[in-house]
Protein backbone atom coordinates (compact mmCIF):
# COMPACT_ATOMS: atom_id res chain seq x y z
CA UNK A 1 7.10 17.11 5.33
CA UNK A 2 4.88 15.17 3.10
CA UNK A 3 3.40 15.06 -0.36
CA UNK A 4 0.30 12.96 -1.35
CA UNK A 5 2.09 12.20 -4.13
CA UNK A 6 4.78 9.00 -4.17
CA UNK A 7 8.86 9.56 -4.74
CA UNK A 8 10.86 7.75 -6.55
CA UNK A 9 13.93 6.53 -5.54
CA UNK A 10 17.14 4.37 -6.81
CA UNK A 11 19.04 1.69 -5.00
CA UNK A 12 21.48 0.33 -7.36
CA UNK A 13 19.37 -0.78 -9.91
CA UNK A 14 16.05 -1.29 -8.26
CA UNK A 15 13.75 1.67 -7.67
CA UNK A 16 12.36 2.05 -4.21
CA UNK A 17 8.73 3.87 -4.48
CA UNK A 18 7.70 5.74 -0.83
CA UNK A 19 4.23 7.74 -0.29
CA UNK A 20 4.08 9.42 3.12
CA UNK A 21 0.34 10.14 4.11
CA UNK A 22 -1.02 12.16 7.32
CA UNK A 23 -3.84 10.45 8.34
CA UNK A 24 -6.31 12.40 10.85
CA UNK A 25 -6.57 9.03 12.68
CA UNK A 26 -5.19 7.09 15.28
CA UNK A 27 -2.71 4.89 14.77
CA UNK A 28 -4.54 1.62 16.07
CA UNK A 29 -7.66 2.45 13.44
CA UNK A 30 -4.93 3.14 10.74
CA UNK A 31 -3.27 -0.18 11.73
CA UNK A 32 -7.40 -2.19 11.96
CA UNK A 33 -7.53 -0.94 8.29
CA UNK A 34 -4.46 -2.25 6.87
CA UNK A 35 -3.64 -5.58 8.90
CA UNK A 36 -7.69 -6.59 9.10
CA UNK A 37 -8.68 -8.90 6.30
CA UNK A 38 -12.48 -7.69 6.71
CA UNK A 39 -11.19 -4.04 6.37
CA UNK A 40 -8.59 -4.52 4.00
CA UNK A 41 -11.18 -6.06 1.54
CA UNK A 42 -12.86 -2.63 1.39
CA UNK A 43 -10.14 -0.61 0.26
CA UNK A 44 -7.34 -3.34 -1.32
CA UNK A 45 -9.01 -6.41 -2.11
CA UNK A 46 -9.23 -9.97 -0.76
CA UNK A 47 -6.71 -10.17 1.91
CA UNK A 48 -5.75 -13.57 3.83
CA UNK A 49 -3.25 -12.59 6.42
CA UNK A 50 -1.40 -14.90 9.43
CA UNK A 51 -0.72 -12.12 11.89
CA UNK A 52 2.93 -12.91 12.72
CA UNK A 53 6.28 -12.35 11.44
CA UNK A 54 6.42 -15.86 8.78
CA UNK A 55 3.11 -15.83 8.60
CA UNK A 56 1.68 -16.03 4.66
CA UNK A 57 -0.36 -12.72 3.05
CA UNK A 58 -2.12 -13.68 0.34
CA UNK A 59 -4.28 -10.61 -1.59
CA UNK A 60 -6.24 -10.22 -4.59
CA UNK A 61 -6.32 -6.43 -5.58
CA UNK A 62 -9.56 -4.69 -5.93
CA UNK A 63 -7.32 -3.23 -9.86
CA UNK A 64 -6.22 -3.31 -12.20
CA UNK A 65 -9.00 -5.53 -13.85
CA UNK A 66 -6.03 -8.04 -14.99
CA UNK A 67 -6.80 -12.01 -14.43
CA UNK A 68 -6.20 -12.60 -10.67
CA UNK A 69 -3.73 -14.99 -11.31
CA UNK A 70 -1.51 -12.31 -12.92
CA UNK A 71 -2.66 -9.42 -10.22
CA UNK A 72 -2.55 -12.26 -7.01
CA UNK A 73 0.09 -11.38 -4.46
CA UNK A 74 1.49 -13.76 -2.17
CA UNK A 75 4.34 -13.87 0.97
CA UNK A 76 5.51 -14.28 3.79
CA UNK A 77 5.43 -11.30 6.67
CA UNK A 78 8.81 -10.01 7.75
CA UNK A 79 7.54 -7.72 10.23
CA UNK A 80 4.50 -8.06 11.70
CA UNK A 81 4.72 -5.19 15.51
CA UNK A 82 1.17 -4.02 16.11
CA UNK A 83 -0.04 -0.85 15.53
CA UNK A 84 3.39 0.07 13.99
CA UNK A 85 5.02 -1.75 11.36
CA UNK A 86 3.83 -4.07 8.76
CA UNK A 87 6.49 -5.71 6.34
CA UNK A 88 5.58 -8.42 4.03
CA UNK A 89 7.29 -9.96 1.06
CA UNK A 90 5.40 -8.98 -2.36
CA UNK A 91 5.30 -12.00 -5.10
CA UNK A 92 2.98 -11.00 -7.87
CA UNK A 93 3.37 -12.62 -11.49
CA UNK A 94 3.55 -8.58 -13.03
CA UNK A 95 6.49 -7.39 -11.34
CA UNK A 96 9.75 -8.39 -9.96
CA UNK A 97 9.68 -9.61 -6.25
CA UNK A 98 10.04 -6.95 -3.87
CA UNK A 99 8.93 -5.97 -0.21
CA UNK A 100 6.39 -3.71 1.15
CA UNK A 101 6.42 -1.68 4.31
CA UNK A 102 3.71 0.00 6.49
CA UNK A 103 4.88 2.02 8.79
CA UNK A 104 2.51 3.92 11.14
CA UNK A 105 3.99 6.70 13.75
CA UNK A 106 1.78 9.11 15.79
CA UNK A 107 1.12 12.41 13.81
CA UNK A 108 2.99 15.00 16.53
CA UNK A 109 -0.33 17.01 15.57
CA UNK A 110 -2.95 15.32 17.46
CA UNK A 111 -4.66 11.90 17.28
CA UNK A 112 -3.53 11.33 13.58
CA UNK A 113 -1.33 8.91 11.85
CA UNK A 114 1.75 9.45 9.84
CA UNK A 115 1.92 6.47 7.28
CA UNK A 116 5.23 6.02 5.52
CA UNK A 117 4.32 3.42 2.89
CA UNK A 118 7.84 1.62 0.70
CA UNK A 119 7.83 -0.24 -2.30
CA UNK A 120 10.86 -1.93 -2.80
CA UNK A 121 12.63 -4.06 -5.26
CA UNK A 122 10.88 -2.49 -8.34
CA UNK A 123 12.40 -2.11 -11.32
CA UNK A 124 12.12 1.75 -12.55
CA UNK A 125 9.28 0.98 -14.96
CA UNK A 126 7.24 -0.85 -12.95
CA UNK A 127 7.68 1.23 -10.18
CA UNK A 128 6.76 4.18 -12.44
CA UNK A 129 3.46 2.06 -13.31
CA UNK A 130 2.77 1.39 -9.64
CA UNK A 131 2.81 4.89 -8.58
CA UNK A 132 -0.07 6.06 -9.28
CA UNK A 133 -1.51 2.79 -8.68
CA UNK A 134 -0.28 2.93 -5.05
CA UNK A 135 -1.50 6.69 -4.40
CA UNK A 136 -5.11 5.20 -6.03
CA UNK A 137 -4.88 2.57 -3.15
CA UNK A 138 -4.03 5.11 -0.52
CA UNK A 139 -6.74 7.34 -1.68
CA UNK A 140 -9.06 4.28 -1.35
CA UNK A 141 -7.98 3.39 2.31
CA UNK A 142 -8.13 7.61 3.87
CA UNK A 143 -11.80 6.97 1.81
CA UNK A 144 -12.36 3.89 3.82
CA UNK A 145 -11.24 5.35 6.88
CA UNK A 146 -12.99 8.54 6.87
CA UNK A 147 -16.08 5.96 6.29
CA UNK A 148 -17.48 7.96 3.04
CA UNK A 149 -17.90 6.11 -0.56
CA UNK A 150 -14.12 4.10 -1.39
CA UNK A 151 -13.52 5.75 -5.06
CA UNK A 152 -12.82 3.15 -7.89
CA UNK A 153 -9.12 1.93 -8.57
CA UNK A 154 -9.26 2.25 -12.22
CA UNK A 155 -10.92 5.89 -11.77
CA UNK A 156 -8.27 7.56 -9.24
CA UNK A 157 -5.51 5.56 -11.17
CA UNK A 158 -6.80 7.50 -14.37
CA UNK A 159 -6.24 10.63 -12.12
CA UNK A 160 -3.63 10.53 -10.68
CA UNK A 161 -1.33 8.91 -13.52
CA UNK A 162 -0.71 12.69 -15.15
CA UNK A 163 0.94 13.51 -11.95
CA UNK A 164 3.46 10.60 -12.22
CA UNK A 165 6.61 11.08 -14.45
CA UNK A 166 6.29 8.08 -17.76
């Protein structure tokens, strides 16, 4: 079961903000487009990344058009097991400190990917911002993978924002 839409969750006080995607492709190009700086850049922004668990990520997102030193997100990778799982600490001056998660599973369909993609450590107004700023990223990346035109940020943020509760 999925929905192209995100959920939000609680733990304690901290929301927890999970998309799950079907990709129709293979885990190892799924995995090339998140955890490659030169591919990353195309869909997320300037991406720096030490492929091993303590290694630093250091990203600039492509939006909101904020100063980068307020949109800049830094860490340290928690779980870094090719094509699978990607886990990385998120430090960004507009929201609390939280952690991120990739995680990439065969689709029991075919040769596509099932990406489970967690936010956590939100609090539930910024992770009710960041929804439909997340889906506008994961629109950008199945754009990037299916190799046709990545939409704007601020543009499928704009859309999809109705969808997610205020």
């Amino acid at each position: 079961m999925s929905d192209h839409h995100g959920k939000l969750t609680l733990d304690g006080d901290q929301a927890v903000l999970t998309f799950v995607r079907h990709l129709p492709y293979p885990v190892e190009a799924v995995w090339s487009a998140i955890a490659d700086p030169e591919q990353r850049a195309a869909w997320f922004g300037r991406t720096i990344i030490e492929g091993r668990a303590g290694g630093a990520i250091d990203m600039v997102p492509t939006g909101p058009a904020n100063p980068v030193q307020d949109k800049r997100m830094t860490g340290r990778i928690l779980v870094w097991d090719p094509p699978h799982v990607l886990e990385h600490e998120w430090k960004q001056a507009l929201v609390e400190d939280g952690v991120v998660r990739y995680e990439l599973l065969p689709d029991g369909d075919g040769d596509g990917t099932v990406l489970t993609f967690t936010h956590r450590g939100l609090s539930v107004p910024n992770a009710k911002e960041y929804g439909p700023g997340t889906h506008a990223y994961l629109d950008r990346l199945a754009a990037h993978l299916a190799g046709t035109r990545v939409p704007g940020w601020s543009a499928r943020y704009e859309e999809a924002a109705p969808d997610y509760p205020a």
